[in-house]
PDB file of N, CA and C in Angstrom:
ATOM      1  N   UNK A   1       0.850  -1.177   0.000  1.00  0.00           N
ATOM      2  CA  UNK A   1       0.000   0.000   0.000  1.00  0.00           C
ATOM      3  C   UNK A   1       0.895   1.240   0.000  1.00  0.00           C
ATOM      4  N   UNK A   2       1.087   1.935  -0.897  1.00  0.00           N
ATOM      5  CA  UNK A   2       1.572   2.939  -1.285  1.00  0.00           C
ATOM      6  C   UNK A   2       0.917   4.479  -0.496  1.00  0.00           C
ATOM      7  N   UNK A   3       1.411   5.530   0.221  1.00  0.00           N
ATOM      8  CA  UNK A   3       0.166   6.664   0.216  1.00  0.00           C
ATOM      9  C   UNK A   3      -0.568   7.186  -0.836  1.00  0.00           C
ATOM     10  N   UNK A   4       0.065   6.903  -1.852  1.00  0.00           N
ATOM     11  CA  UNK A   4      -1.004   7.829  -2.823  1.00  0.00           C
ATOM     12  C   UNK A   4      -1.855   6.764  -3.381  1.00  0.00           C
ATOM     13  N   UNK A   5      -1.823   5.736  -3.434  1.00  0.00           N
ATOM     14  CA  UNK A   5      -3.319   4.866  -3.228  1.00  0.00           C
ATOM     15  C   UNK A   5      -3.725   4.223  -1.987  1.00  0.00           C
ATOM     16  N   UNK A   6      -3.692   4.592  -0.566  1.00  0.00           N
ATOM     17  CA  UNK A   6      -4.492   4.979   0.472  1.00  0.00           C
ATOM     18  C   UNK A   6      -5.312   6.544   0.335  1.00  0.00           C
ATOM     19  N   UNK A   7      -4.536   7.369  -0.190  1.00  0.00           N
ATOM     20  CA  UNK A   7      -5.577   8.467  -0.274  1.00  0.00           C
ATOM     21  C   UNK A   7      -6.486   8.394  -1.702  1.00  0.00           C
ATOM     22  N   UNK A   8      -6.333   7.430  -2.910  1.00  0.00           N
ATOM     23  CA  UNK A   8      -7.355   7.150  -3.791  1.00  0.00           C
ATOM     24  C   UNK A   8      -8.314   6.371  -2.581  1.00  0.00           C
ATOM     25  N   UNK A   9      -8.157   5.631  -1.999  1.00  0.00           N
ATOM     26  CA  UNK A   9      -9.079   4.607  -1.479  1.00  0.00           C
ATOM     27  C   UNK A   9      -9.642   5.816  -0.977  1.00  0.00           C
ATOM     28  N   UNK A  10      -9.551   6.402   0.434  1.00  0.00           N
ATOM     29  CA  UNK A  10      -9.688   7.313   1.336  1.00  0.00           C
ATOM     30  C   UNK A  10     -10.586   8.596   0.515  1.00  0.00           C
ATOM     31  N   UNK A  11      -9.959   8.779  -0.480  1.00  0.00           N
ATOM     32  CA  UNK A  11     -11.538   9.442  -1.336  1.00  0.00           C
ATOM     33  C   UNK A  11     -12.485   9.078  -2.041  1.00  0.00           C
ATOM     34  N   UNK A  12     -12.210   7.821  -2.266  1.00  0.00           N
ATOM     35  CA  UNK A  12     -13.305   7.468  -2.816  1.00  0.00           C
ATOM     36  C   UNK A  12     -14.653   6.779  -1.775  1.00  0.00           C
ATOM     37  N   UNK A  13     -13.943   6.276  -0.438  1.00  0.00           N
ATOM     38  CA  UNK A  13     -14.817   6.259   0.544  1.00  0.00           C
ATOM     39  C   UNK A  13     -15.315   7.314   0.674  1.00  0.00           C
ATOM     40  N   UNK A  14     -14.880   8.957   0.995  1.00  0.00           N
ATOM     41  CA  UNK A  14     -15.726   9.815   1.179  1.00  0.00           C
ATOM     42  C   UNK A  14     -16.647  10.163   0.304  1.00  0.00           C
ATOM     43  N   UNK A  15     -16.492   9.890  -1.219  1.00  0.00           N
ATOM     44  CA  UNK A  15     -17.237  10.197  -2.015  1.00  0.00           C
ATOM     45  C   UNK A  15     -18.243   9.133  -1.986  1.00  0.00           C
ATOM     46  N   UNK A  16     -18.279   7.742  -1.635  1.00  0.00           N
ATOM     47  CA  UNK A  16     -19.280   6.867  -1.211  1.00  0.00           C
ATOM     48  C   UNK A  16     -20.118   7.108   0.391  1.00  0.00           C
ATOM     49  N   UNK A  17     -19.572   7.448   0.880  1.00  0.00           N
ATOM     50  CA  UNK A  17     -20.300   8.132   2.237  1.00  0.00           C
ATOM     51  C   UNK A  17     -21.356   9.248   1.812  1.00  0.00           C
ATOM     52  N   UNK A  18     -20.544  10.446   0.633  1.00  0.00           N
ATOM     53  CA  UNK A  18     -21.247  11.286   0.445  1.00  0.00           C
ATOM     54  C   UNK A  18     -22.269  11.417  -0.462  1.00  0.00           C
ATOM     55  N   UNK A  19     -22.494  10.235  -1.439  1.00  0.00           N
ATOM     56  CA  UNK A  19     -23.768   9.742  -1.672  1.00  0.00           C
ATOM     57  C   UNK A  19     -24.662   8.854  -1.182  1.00  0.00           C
ATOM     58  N   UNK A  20     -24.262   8.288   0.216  1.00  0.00           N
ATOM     59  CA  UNK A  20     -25.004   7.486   0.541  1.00  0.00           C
ATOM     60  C   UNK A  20     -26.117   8.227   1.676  1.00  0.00           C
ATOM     61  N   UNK A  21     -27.366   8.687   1.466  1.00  0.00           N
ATOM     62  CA  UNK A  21     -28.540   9.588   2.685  1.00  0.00           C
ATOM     63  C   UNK A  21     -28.382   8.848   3.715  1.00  0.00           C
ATOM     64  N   UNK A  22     -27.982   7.257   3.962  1.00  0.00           N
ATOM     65  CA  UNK A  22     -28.112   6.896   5.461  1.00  0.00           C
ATOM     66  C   UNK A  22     -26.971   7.335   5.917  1.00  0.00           C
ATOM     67  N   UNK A  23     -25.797   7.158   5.449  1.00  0.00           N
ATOM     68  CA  UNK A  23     -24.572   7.241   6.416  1.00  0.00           C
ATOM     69  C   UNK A  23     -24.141   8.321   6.609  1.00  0.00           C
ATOM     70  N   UNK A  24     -24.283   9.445   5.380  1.00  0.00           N
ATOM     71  CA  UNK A  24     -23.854  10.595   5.077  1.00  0.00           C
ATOM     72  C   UNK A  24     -24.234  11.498   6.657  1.00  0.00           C
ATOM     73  N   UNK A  25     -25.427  11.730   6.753  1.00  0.00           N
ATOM     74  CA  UNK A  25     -25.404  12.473   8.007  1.00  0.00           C
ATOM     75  C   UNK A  25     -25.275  11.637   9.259  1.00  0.00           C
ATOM     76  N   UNK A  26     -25.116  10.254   9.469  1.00  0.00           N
ATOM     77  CA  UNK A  26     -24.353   9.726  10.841  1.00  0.00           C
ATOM     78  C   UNK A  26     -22.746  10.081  10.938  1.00  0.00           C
ATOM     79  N   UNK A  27     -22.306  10.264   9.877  1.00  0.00           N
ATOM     80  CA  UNK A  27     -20.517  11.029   9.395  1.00  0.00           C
ATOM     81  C   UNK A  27     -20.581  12.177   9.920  1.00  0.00           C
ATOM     82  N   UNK A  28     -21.601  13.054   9.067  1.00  0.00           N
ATOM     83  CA  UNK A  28     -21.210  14.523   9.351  1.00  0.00           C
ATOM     84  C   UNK A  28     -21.746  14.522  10.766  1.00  0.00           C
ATOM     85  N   UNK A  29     -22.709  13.838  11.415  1.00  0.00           N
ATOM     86  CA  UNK A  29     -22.871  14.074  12.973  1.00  0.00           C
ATOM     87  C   UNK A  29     -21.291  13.469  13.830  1.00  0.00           C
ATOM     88  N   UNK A  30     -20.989  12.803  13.432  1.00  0.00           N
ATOM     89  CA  UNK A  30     -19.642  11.927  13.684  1.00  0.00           C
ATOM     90  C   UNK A  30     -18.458  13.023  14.029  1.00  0.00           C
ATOM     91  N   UNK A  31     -18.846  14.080  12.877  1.00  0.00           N
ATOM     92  CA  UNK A  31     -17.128  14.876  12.745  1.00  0.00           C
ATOM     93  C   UNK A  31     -17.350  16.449  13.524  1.00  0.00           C
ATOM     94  N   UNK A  32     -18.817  16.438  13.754  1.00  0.00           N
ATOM     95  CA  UNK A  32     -19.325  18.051  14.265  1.00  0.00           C
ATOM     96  C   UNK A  32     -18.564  18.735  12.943  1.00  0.00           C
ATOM     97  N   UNK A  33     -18.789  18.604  11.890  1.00  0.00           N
ATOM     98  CA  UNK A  33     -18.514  19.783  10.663  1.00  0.00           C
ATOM     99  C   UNK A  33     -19.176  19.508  10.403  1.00  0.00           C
ATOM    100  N   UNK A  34     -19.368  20.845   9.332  1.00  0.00           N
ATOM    101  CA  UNK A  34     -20.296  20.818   8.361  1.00  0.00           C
ATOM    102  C   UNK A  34     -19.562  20.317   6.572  1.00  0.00           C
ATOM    103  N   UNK A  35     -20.524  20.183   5.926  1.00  0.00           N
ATOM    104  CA  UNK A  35     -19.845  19.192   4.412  1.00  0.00           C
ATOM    105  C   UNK A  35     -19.182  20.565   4.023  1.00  0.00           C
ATOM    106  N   UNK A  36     -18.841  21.288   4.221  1.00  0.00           N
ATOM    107  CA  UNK A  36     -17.907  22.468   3.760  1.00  0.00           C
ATOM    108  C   UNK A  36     -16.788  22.267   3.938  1.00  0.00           C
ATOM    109  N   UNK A  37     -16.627  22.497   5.806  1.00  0.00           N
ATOM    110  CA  UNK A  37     -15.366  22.335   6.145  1.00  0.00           C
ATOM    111  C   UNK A  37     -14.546  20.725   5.819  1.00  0.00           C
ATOM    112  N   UNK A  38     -15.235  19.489   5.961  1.00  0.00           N
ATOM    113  CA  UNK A  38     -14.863  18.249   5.241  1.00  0.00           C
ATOM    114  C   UNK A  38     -14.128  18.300   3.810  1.00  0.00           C
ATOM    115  N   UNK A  39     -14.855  19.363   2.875  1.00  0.00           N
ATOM    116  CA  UNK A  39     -14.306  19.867   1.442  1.00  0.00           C
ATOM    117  C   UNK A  39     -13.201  20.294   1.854  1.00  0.00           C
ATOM    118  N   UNK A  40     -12.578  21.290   2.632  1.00  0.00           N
ATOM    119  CA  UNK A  40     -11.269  21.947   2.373  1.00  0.00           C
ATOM    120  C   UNK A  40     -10.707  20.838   2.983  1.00  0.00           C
ATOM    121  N   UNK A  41     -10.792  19.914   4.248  1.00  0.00           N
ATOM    122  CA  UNK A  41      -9.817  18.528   4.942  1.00  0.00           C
ATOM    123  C   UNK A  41      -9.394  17.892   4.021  1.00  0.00           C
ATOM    124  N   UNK A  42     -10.777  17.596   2.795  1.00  0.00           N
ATOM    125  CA  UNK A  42     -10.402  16.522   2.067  1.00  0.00           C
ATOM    126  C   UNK A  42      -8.934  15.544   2.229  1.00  0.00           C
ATOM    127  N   UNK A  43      -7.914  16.737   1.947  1.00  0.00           N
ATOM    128  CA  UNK A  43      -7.160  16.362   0.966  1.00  0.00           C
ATOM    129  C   UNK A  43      -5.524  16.097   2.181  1.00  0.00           C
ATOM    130  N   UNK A  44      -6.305  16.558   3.308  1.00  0.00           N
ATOM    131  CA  UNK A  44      -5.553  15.825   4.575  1.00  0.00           C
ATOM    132  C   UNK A  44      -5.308  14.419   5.202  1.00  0.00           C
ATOM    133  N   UNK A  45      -4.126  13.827   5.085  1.00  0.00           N
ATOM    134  CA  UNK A  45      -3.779  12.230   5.536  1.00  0.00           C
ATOM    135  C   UNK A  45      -4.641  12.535   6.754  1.00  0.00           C
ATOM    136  N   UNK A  46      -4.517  13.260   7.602  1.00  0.00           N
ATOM    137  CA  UNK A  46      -5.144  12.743   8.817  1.00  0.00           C
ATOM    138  C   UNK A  46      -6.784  12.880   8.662  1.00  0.00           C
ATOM    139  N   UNK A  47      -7.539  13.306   8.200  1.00  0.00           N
ATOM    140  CA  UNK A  47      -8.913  13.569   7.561  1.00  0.00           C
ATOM    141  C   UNK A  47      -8.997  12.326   6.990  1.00  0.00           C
ATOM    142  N   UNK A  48      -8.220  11.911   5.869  1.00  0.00           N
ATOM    143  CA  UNK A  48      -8.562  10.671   5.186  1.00  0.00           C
ATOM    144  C   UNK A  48      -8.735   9.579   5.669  1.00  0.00           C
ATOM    145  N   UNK A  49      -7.388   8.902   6.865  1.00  0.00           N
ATOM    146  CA  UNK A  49      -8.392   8.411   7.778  1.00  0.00           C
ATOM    147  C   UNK A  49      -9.145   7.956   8.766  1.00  0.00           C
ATOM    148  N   UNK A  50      -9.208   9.131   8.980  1.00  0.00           N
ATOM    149  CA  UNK A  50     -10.526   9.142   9.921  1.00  0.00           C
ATOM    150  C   UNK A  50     -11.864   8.958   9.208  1.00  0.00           C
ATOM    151  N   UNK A  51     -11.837   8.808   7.621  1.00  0.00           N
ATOM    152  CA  UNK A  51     -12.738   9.014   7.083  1.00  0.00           C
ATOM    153  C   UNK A  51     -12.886   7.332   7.179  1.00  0.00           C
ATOM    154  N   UNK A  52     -11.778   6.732   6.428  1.00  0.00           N
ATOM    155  CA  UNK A  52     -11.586   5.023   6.622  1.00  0.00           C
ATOM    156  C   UNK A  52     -11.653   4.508   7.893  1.00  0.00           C
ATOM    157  N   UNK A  53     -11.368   5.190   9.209  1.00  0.00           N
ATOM    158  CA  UNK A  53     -11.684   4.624  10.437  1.00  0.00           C
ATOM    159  C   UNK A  53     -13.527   4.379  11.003  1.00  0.00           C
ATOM    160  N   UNK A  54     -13.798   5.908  10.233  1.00  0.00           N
ATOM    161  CA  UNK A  54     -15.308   5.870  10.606  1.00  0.00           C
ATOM    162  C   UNK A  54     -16.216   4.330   9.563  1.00  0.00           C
ATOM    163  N   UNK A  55     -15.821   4.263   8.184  1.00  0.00           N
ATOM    164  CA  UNK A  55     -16.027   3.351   7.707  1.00  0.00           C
ATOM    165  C   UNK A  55     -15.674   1.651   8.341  1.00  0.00           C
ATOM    166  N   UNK A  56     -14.700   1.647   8.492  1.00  0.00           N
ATOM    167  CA  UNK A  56     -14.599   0.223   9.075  1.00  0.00           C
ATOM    168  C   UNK A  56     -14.946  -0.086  10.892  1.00  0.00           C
ATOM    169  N   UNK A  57     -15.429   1.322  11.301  1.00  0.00           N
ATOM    170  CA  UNK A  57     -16.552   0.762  12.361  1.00  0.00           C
ATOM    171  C   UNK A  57     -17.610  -0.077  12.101  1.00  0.00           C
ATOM    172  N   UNK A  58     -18.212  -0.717  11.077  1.00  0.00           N
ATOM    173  CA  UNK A  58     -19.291  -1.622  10.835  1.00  0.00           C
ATOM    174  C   UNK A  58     -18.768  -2.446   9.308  1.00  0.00           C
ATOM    175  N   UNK A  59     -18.848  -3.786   9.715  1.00  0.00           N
ATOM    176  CA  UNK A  59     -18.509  -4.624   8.721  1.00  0.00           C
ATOM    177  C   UNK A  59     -19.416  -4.294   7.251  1.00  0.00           C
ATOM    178  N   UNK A  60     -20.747  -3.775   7.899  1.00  0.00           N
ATOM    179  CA  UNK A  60     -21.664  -4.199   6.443  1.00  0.00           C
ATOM    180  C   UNK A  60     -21.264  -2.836   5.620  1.00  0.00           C
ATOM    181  N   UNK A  61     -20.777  -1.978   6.097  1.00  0.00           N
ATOM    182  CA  UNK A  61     -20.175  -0.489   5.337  1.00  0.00           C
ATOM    183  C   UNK A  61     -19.291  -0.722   4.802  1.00  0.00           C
ATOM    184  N   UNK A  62     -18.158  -1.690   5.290  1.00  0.00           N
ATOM    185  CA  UNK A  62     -16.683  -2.153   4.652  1.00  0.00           C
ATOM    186  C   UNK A  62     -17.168  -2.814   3.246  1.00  0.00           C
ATOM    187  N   UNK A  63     -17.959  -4.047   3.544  1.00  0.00           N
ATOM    188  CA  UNK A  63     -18.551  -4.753   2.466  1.00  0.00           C
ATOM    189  C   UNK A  63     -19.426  -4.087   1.368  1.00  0.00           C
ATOM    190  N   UNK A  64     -20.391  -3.191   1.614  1.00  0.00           N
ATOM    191  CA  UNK A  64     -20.772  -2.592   0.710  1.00  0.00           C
ATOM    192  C   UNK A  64     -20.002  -1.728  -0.091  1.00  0.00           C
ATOM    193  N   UNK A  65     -19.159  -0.871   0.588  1.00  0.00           N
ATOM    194  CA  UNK A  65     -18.126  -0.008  -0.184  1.00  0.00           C
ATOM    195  C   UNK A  65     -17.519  -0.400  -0.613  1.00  0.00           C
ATOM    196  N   UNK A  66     -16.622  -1.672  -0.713  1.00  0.00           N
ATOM    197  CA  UNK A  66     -15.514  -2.566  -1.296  1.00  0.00           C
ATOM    198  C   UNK A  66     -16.705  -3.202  -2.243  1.00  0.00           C
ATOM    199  N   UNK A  67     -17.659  -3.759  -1.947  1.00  0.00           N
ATOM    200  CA  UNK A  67     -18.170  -4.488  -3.459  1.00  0.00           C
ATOM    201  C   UNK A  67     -18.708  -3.257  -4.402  1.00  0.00           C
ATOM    202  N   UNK A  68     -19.312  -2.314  -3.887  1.00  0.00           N
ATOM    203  CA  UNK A  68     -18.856  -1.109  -4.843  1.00  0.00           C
ATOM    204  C   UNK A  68     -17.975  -0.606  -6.258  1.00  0.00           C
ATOM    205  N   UNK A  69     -16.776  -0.282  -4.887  1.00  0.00           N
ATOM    206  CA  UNK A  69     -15.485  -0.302  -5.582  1.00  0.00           C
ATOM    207  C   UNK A  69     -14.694  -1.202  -6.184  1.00  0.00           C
ATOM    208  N   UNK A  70     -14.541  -2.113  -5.661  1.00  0.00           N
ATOM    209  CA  UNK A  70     -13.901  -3.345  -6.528  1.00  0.00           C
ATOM    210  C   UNK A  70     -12.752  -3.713  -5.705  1.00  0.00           C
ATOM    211  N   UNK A  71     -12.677  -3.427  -4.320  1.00  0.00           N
ATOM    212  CA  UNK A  71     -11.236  -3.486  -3.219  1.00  0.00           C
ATOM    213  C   UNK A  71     -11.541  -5.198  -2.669  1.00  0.00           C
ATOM    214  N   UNK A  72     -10.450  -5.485  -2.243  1.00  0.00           N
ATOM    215  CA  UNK A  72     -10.439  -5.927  -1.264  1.00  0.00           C
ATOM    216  C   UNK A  72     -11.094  -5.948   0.304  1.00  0.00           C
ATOM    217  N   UNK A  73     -11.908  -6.848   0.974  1.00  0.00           N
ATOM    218  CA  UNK A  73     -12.490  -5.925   2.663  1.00  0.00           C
ATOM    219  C   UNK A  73     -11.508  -5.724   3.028  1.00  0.00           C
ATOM    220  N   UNK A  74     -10.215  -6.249   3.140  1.00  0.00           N
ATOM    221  CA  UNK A  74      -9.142  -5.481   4.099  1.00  0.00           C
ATOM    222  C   UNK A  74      -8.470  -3.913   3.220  1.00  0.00           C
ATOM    223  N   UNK A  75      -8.939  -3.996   2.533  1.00  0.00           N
ATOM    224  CA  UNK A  75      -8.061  -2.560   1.871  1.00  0.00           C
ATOM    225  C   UNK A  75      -8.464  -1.661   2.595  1.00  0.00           C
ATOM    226  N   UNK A  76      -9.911  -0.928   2.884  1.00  0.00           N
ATOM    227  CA  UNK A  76      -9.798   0.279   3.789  1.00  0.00           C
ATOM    228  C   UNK A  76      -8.912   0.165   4.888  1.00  0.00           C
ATOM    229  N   UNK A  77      -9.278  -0.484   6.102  1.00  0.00           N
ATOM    230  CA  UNK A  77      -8.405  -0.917   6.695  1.00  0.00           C
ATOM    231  C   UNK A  77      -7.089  -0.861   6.734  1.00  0.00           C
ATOM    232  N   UNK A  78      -6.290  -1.594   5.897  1.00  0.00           N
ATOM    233  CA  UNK A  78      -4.868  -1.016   5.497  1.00  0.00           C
ATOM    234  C   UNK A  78      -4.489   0.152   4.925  1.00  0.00           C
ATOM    235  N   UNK A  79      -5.142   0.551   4.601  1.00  0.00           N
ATOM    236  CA  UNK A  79      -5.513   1.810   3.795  1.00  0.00           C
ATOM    237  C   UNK A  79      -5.173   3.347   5.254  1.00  0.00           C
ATOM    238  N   UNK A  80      -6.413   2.867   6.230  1.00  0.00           N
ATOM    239  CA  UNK A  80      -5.860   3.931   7.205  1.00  0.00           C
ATOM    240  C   UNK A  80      -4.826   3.502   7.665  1.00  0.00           C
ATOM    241  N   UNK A  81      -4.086   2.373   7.904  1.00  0.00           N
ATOM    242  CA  UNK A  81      -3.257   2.381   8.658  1.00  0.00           C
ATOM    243  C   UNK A  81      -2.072   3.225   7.686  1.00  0.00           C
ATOM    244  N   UNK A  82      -1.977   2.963   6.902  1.00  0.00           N
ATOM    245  CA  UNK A  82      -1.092   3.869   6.278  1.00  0.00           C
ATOM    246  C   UNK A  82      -0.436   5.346   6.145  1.00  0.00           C
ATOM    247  N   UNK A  83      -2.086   5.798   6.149  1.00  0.00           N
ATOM    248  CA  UNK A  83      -1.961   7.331   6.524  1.00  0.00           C
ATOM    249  C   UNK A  83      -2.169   8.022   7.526  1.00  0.00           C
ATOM    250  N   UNK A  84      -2.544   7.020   8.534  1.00  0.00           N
ATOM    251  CA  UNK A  84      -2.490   7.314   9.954  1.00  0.00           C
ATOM    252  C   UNK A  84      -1.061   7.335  10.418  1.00  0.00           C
ATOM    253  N   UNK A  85      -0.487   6.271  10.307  1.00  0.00           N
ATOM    254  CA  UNK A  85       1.127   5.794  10.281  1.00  0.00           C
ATOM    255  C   UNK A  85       0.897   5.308  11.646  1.00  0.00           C
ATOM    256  N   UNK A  86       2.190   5.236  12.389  1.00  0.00           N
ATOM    257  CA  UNK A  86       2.398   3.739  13.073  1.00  0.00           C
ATOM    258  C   UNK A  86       2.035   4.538  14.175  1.00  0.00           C
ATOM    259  N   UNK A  87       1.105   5.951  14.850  1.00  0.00           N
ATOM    260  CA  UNK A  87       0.325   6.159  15.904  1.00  0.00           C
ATOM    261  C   UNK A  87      -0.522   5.975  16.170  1.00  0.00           C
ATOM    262  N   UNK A  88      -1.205   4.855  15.072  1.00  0.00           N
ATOM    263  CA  UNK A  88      -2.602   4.637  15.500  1.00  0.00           C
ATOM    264  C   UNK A  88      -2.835   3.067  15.545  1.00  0.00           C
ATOM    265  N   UNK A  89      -1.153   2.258  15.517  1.00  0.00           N
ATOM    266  CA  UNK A  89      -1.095   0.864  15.674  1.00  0.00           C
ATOM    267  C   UNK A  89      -1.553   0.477  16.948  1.00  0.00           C
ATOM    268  N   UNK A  90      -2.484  -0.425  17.416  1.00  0.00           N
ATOM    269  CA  UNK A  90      -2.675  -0.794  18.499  1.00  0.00           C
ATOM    270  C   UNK A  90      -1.781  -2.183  18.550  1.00  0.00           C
ATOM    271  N   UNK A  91      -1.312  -2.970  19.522  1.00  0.00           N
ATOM    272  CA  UNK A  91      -0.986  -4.407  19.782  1.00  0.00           C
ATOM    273  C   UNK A  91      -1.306  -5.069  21.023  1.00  0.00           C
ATOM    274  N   UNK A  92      -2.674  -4.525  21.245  1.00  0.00           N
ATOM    275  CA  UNK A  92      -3.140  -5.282  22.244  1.00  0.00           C
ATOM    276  C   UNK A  92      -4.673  -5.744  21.205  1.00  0.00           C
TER     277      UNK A  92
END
């Protein structure tokens, strides 16, 4: 996993969040912004993911967005860990 395809993944989840009416406003309640300020983050590793963290809180979001897209289920997943980098490794 390269960063510059963790942040393809990482936008294209947001752009699947941001057409989806159910999840879309459990996100934006999620981040206390509004879809404005999310527009200028976009393009922030640490924005991105948090965007992939909020996604792989529920398996059936991972699965729908990956059969979507055409990923792998573990790609979001690896995906933040990437651009999170090694502060958001847990080993417990």
């Amino acid at each position: 996993m390269t960063p510059e395809r963790a942040e393809m993944i990482a936008l294209a989840a947001l752009g699947w969040l941001a057409a989806n009416d159910e999840l879309w406003p459990v996100f934006l309640g999620s981040t206390g912004a509004s879809a404005e300020a999310l527009r200028d983050r976009a393009g922030e590793a640490e924005f991105q993911a948090s965007v992939l963290e909020f996604l792989t809180m529920d398996d059936a979001w991972v699965t729908a967005f990956c059969d979507e897209a055409g990923f792998d289920y573990e790609t979001p997943h690896t995906a933040m860990l990437m651009l999170a980098g090694p502060s958001r490794m847990h080993w417990t």
